[in-house]
C-alpha atoms as a PDB file:
ATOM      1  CA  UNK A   1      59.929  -6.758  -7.222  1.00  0.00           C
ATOM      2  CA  UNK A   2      61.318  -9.953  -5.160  1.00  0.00           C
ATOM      3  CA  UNK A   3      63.044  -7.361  -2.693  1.00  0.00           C
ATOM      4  CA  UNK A   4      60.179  -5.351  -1.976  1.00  0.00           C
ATOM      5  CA  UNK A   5      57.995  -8.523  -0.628  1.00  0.00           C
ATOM      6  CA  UNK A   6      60.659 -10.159   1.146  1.00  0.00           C
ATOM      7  CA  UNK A   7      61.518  -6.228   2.333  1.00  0.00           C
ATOM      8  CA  UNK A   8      58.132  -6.323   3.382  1.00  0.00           C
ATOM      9  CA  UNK A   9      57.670  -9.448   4.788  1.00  0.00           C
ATOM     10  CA  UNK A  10      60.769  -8.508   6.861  1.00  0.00           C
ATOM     11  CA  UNK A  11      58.504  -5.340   8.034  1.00  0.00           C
ATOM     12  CA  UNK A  12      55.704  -7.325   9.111  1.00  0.00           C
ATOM     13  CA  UNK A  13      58.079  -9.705  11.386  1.00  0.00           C
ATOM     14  CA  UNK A  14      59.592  -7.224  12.891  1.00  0.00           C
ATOM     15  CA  UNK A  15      56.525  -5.310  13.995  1.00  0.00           C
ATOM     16  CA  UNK A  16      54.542  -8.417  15.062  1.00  0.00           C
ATOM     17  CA  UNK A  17      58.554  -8.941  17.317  1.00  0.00           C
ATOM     18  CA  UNK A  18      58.027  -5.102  18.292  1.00  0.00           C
ATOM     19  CA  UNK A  19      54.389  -5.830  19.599  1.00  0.00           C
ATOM     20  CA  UNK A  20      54.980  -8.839  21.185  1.00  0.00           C
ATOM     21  CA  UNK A  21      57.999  -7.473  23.268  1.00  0.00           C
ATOM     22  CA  UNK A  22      56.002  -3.741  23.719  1.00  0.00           C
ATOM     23  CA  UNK A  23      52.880  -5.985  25.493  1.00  0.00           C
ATOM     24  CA  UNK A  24      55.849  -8.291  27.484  1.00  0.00           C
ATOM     25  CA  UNK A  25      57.721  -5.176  28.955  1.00  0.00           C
ATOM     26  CA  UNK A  26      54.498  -3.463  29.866  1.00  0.00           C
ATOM     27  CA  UNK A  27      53.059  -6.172  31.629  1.00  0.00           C
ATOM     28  CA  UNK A  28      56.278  -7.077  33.100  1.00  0.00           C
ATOM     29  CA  UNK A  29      54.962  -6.286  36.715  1.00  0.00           C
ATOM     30  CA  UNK A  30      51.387  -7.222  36.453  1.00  0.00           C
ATOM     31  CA  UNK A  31      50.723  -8.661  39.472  1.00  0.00           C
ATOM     32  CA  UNK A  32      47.829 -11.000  39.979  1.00  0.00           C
ATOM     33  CA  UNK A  33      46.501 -13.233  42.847  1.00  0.00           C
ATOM     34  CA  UNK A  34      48.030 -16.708  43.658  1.00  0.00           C
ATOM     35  CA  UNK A  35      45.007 -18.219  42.157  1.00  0.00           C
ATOM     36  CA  UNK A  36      45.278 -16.943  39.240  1.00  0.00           C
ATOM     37  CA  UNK A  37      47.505 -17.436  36.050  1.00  0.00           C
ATOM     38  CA  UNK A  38      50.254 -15.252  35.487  1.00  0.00           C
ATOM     39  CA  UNK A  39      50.496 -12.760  32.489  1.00  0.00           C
ATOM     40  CA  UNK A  40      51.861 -14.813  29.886  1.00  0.00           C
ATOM     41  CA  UNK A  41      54.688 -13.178  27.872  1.00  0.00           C
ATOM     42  CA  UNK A  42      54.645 -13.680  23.954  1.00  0.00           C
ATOM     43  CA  UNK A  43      56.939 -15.280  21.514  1.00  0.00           C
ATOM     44  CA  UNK A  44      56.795 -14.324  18.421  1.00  0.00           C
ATOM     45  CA  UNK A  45      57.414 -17.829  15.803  1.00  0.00           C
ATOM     46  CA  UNK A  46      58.821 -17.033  12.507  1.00  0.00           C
ATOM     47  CA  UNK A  47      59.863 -18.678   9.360  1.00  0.00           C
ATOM     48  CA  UNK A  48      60.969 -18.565   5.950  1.00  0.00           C
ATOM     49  CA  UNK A  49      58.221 -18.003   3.535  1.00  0.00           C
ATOM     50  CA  UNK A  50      57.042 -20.254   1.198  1.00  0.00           C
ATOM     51  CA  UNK A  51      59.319 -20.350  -1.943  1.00  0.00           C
ATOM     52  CA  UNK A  52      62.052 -18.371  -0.691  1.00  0.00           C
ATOM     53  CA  UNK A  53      60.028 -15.096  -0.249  1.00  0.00           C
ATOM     54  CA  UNK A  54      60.914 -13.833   2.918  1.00  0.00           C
ATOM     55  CA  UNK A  55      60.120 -14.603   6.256  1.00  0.00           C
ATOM     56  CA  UNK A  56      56.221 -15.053   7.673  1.00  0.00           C
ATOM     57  CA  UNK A  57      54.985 -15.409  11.105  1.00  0.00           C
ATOM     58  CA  UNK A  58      54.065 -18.980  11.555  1.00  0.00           C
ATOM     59  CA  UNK A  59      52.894 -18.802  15.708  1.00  0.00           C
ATOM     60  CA  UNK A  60      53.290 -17.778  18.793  1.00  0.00           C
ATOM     61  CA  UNK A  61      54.583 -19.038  21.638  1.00  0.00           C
ATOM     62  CA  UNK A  62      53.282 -18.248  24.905  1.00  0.00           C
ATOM     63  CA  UNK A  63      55.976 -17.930  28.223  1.00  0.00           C
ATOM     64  CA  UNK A  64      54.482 -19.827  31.675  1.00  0.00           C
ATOM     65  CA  UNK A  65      51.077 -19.180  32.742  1.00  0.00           C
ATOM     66  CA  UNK A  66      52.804 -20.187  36.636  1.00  0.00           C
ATOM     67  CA  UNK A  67      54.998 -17.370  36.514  1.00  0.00           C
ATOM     68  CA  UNK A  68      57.054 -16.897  40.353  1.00  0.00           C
ATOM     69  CA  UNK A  69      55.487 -16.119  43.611  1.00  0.00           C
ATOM     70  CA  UNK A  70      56.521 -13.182  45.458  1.00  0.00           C
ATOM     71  CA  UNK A  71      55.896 -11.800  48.471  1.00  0.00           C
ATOM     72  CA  UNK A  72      54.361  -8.834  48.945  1.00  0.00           C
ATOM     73  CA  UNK A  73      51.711  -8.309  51.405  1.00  0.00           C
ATOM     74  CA  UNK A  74      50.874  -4.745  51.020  1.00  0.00           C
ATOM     75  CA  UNK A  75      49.739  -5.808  47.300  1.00  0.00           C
ATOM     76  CA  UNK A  76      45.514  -5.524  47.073  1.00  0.00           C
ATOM     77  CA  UNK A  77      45.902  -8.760  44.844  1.00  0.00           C
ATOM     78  CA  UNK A  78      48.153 -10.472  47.724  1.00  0.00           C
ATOM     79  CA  UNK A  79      46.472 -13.397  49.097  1.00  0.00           C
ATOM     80  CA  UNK A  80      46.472 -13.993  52.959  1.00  0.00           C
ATOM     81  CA  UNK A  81      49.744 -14.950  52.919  1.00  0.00           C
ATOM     82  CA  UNK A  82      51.176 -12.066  51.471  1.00  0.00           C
ATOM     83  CA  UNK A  83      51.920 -13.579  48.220  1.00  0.00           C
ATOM     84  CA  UNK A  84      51.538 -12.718  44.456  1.00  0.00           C
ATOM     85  CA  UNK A  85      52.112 -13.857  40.849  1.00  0.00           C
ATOM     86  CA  UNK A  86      54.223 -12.062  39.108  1.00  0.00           C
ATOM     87  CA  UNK A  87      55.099 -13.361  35.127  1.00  0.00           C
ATOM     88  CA  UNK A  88      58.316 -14.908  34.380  1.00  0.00           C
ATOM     89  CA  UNK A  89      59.626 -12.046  32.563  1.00  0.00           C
ATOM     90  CA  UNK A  90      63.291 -11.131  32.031  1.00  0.00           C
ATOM     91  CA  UNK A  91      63.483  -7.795  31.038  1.00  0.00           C
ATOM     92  CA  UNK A  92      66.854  -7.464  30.361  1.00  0.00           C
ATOM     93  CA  UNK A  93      65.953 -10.131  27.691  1.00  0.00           C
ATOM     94  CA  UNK A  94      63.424  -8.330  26.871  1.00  0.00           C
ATOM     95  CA  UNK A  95      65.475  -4.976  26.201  1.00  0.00           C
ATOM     96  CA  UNK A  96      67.959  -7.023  24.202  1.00  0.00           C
ATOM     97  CA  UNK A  97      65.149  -8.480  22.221  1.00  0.00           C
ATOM     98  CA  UNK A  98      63.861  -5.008  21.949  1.00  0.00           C
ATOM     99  CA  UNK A  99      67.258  -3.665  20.074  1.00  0.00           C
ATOM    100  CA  UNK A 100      67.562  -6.379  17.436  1.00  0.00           C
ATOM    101  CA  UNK A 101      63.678  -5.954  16.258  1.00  0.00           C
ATOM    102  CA  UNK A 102      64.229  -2.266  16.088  1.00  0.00           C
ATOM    103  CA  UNK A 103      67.476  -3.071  14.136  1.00  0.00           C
ATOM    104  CA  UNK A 104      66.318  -5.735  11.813  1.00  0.00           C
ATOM    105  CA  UNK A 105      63.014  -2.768  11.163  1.00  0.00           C
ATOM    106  CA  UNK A 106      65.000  -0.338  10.513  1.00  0.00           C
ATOM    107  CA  UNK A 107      67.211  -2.757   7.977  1.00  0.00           C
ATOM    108  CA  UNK A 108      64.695  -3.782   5.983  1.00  0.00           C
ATOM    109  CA  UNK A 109      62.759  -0.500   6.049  1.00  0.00           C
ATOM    110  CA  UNK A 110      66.318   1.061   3.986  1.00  0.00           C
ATOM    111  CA  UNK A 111      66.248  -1.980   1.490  1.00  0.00           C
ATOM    112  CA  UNK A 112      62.401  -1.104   0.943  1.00  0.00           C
ATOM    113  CA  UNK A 113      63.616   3.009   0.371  1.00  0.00           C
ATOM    114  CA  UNK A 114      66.471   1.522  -1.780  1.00  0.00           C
ATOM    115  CA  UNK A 115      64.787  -0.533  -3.721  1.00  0.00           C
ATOM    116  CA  UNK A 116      61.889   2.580  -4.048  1.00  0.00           C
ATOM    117  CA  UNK A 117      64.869   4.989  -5.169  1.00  0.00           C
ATOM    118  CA  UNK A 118      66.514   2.269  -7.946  1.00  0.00           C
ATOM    119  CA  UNK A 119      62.933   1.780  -9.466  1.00  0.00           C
ATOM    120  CA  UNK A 120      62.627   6.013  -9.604  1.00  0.00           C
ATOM    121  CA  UNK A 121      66.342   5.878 -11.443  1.00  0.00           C
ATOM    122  CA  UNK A 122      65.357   3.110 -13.568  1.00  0.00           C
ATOM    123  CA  UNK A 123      62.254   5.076 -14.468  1.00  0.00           C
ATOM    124  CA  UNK A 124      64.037   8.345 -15.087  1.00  0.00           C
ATOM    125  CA  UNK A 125      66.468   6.736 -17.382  1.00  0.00           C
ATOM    126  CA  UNK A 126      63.443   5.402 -19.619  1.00  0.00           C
ATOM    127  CA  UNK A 127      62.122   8.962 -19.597  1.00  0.00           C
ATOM    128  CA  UNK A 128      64.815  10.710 -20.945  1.00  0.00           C
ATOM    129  CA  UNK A 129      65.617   8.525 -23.870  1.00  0.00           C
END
């Protein structure tokens, strides 16, 4: 049963990685007033479970609140200078990001179906004898 929890805690990381980088690309040109923060991408914090079991999310890390100024006067959030605050995003990064979570899901999502179809054998053998 120790590869379905660490199967699933696998599951659980990667979704939490899969929110965190679904929010980041959407908000990726939220533009907002000088005086204001910038959206604040999120970075997901993981680590290996207690005892061995897996992997848990442990935090998250937030990207800069400053963000970069940009200029773009016929924004209606641009100040009177013409300027706005766009988050310090990189979505390339994010993209790249995007392909390993989906990867690592999809990975641990076949060892949970394995493990599901060696219990069903395992239980088929006991039936028949």
């Amino acid at each position: 049963m120790d590869v379905l929890g660490i199967a699933a805690s696998g599951l659980n990381m990667h979704q939490a990685w899969l929110n965190a980088i679904s929010d980041n690309i959407a908000n990726v040109n939220d533009a907002r007033n000088p005086s204001q923060k910038a959206f604040q991408a999120e970075y997901i914090v993981a680590n290996e479970a207690v005892g061995n079991n897996g992997v848990e999310v442990t935090g998250v890390e937030r990207g800069s609140a400053q963000g970069k100024l940009v200029y773009d006067p016929s924004n209606p959030v641009a100040n009177k200078a013409g300027y706005v605050r766009m988050p310090d995003i990189d979505l390339g990064e994010q993209m790249s990001d995007l392909i390993m979570a989906q990867r690592g899901f999809e990975a641990n999502s076949s060892m949970v179906q394995g493990a599901e179809e060696s219990f069903q054998a395992a239980l088929q053998i006991g039936k028949n004898s």
